[in-house]
PDB file of N, CA and C in Angstrom:
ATOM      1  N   UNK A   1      89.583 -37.861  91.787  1.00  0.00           N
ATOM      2  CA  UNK A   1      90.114 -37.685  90.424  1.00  0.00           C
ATOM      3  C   UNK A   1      91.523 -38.248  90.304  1.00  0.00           C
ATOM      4  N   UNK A   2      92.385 -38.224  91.373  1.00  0.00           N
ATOM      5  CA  UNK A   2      93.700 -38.594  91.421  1.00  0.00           C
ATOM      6  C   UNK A   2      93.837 -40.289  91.012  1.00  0.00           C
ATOM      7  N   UNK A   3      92.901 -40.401  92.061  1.00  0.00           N
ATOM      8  CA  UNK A   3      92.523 -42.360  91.872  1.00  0.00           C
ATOM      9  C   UNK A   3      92.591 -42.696  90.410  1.00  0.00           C
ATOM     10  N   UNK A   4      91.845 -42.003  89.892  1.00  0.00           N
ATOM     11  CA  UNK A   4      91.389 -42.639  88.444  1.00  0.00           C
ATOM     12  C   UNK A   4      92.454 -42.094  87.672  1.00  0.00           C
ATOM     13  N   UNK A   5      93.322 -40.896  87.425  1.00  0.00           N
ATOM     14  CA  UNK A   5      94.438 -40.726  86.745  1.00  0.00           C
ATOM     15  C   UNK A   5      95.180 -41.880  87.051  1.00  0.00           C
ATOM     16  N   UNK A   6      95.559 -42.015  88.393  1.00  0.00           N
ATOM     17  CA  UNK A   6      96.334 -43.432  88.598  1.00  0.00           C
ATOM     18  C   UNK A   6      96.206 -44.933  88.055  1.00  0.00           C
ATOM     19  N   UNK A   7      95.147 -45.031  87.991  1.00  0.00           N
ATOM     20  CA  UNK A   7      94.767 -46.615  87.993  1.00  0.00           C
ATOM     21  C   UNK A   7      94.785 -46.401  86.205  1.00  0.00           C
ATOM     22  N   UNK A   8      94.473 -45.306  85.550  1.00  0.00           N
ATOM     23  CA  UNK A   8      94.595 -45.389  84.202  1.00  0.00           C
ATOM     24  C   UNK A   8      95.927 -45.228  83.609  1.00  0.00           C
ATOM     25  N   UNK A   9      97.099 -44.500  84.417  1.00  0.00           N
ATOM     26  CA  UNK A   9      97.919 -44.762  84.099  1.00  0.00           C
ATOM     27  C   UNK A   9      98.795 -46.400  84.676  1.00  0.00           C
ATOM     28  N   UNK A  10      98.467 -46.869  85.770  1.00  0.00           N
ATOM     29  CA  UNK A  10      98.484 -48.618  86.225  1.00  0.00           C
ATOM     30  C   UNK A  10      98.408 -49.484  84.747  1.00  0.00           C
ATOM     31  N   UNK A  11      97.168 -48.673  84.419  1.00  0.00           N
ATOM     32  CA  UNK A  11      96.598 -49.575  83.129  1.00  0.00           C
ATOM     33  C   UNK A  11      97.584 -49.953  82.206  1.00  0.00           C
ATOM     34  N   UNK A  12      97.987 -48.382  81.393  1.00  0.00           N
ATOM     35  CA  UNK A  12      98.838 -48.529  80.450  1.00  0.00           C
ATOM     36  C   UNK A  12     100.125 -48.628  80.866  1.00  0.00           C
ATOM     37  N   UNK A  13     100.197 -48.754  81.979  1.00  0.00           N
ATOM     38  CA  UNK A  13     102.119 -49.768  82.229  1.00  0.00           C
ATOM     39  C   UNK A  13     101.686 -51.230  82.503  1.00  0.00           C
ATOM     40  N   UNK A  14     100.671 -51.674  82.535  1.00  0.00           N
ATOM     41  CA  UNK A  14     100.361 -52.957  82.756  1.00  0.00           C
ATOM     42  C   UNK A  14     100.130 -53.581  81.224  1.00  0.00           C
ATOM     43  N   UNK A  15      99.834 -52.548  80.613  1.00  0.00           N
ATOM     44  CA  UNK A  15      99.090 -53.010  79.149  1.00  0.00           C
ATOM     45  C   UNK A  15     100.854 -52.984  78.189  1.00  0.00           C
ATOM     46  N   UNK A  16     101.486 -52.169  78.545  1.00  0.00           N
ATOM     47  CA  UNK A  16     103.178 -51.963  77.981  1.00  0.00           C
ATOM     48  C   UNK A  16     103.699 -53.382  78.167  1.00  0.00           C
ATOM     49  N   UNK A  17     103.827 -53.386  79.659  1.00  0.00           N
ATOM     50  CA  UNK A  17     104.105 -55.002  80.010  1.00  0.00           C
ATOM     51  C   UNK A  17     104.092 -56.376  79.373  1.00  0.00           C
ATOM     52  N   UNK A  18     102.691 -56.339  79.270  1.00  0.00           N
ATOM     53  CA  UNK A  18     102.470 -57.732  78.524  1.00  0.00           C
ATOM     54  C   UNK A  18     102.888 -57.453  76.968  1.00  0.00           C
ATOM     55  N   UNK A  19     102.492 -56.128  76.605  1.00  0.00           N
ATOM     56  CA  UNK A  19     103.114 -56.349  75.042  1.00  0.00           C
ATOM     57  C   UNK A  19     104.294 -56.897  75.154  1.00  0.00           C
ATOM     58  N   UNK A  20     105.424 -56.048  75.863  1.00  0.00           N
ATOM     59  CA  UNK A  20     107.025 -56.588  75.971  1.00  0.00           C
ATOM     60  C   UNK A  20     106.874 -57.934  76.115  1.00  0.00           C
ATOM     61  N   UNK A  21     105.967 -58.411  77.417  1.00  0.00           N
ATOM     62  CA  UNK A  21     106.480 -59.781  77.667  1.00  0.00           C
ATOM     63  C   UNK A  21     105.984 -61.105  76.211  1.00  0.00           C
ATOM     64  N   UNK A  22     105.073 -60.562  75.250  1.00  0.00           N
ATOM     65  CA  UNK A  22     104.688 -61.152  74.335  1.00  0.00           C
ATOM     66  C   UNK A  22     105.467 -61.072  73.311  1.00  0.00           C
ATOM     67  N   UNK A  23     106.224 -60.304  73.382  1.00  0.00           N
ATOM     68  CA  UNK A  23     107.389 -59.734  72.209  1.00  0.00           C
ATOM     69  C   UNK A  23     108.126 -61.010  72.312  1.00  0.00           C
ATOM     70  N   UNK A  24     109.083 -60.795  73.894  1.00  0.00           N
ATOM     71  CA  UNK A  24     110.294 -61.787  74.522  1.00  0.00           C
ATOM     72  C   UNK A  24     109.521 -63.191  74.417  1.00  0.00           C
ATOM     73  N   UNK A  25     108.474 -63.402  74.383  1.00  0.00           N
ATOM     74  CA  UNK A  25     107.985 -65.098  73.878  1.00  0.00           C
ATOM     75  C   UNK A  25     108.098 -65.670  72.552  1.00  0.00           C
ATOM     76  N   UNK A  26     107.584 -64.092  71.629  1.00  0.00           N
ATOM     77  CA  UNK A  26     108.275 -64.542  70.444  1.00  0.00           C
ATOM     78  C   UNK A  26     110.030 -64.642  70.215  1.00  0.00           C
ATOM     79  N   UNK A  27     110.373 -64.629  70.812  1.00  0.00           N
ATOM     80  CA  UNK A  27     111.821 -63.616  70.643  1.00  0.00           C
ATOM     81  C   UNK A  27     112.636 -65.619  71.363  1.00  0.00           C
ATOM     82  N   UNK A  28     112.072 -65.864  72.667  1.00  0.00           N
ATOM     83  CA  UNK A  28     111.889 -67.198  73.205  1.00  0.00           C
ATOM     84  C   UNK A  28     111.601 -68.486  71.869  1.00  0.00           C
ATOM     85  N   UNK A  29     110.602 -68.133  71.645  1.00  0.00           N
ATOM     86  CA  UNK A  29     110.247 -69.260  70.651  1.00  0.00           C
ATOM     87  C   UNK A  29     110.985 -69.257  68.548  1.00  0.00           C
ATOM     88  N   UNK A  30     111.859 -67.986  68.433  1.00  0.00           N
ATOM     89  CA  UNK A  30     112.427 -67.863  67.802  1.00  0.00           C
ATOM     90  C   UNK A  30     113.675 -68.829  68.248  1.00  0.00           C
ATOM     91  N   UNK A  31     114.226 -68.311  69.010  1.00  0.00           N
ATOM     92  CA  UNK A  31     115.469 -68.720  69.402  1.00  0.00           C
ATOM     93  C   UNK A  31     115.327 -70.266  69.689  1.00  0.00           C
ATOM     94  N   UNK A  32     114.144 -70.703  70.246  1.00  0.00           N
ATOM     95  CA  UNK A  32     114.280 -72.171  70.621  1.00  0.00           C
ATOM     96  C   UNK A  32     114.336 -72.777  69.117  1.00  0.00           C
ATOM     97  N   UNK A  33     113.560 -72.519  68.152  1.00  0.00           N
ATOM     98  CA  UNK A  33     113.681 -72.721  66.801  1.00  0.00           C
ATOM     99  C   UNK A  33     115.105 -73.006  66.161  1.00  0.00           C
ATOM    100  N   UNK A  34     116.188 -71.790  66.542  1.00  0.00           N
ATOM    101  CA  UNK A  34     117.031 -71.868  65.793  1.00  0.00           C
ATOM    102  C   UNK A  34     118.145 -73.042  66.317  1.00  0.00           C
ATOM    103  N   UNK A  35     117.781 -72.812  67.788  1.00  0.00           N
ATOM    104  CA  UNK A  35     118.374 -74.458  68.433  1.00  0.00           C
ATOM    105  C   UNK A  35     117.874 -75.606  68.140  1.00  0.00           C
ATOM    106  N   UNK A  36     116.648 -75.655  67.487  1.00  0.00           N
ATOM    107  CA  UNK A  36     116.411 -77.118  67.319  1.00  0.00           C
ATOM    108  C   UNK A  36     116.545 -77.401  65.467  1.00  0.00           C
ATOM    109  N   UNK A  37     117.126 -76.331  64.811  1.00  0.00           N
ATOM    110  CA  UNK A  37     117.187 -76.149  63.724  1.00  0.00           C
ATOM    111  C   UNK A  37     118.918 -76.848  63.678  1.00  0.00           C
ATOM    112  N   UNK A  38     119.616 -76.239  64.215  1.00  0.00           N
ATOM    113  CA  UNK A  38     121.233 -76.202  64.610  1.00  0.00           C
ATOM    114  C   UNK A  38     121.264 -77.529  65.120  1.00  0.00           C
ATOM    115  N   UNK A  39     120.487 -78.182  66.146  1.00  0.00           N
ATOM    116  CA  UNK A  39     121.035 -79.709  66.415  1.00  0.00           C
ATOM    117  C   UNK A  39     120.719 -80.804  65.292  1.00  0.00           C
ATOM    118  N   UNK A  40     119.606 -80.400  63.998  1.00  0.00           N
ATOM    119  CA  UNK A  40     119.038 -81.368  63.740  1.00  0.00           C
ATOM    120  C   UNK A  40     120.241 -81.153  62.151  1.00  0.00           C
ATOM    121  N   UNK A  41     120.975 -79.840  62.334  1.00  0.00           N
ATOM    122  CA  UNK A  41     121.835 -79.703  61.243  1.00  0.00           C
ATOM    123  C   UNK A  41     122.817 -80.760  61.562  1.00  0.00           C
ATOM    124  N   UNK A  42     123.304 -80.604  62.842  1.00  0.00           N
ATOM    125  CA  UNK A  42     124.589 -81.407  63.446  1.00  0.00           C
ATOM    126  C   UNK A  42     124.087 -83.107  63.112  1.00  0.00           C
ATOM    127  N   UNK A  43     123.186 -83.339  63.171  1.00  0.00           N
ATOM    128  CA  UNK A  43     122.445 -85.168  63.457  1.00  0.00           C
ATOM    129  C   UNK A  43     122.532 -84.773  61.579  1.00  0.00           C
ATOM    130  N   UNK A  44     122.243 -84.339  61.325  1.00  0.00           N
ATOM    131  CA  UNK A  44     122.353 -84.793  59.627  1.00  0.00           C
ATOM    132  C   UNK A  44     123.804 -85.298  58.834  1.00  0.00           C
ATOM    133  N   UNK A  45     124.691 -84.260  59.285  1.00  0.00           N
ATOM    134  CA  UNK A  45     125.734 -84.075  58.940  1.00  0.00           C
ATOM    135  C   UNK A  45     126.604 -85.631  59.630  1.00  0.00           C
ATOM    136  N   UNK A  46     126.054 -85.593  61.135  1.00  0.00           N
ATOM    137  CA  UNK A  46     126.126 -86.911  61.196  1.00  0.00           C
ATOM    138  C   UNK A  46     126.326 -88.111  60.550  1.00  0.00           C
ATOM    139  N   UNK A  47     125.163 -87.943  60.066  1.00  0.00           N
ATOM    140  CA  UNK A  47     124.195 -89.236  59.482  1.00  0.00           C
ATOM    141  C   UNK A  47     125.089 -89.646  58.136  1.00  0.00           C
ATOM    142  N   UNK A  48     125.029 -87.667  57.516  1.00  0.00           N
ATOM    143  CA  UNK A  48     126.120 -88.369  56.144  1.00  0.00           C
ATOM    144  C   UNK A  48     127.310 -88.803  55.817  1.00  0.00           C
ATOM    145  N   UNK A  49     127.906 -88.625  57.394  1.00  0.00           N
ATOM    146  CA  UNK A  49     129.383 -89.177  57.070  1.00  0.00           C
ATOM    147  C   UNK A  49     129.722 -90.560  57.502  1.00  0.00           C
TER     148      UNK A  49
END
């Protein structure tokens, strides 16, 4: 009985995990956004002067 309390609680820290780590990808792919948002501001501003 111990086994299986265990491995079900394994589960749901394994299952916590990937949510977080799917969070921080969005969180990753936000941020890469706002850097490629910010250089393409700088190349414009560039461009118009």
């Amino acid at each position: 009985m111990k086994i299986i309390e265990e491995s079900e609680l394994l589960e749901k820290i394994y299952n916590e995990i990937f949510l977080i780590k799917e969070e921080l990808d969005e969180i990753d792919a936000k941020n890469a956004i706002d850097d490629v948002k910010f250089v393409l501001d700088i190349v414009k501003r560039t461009l118009e002067s």
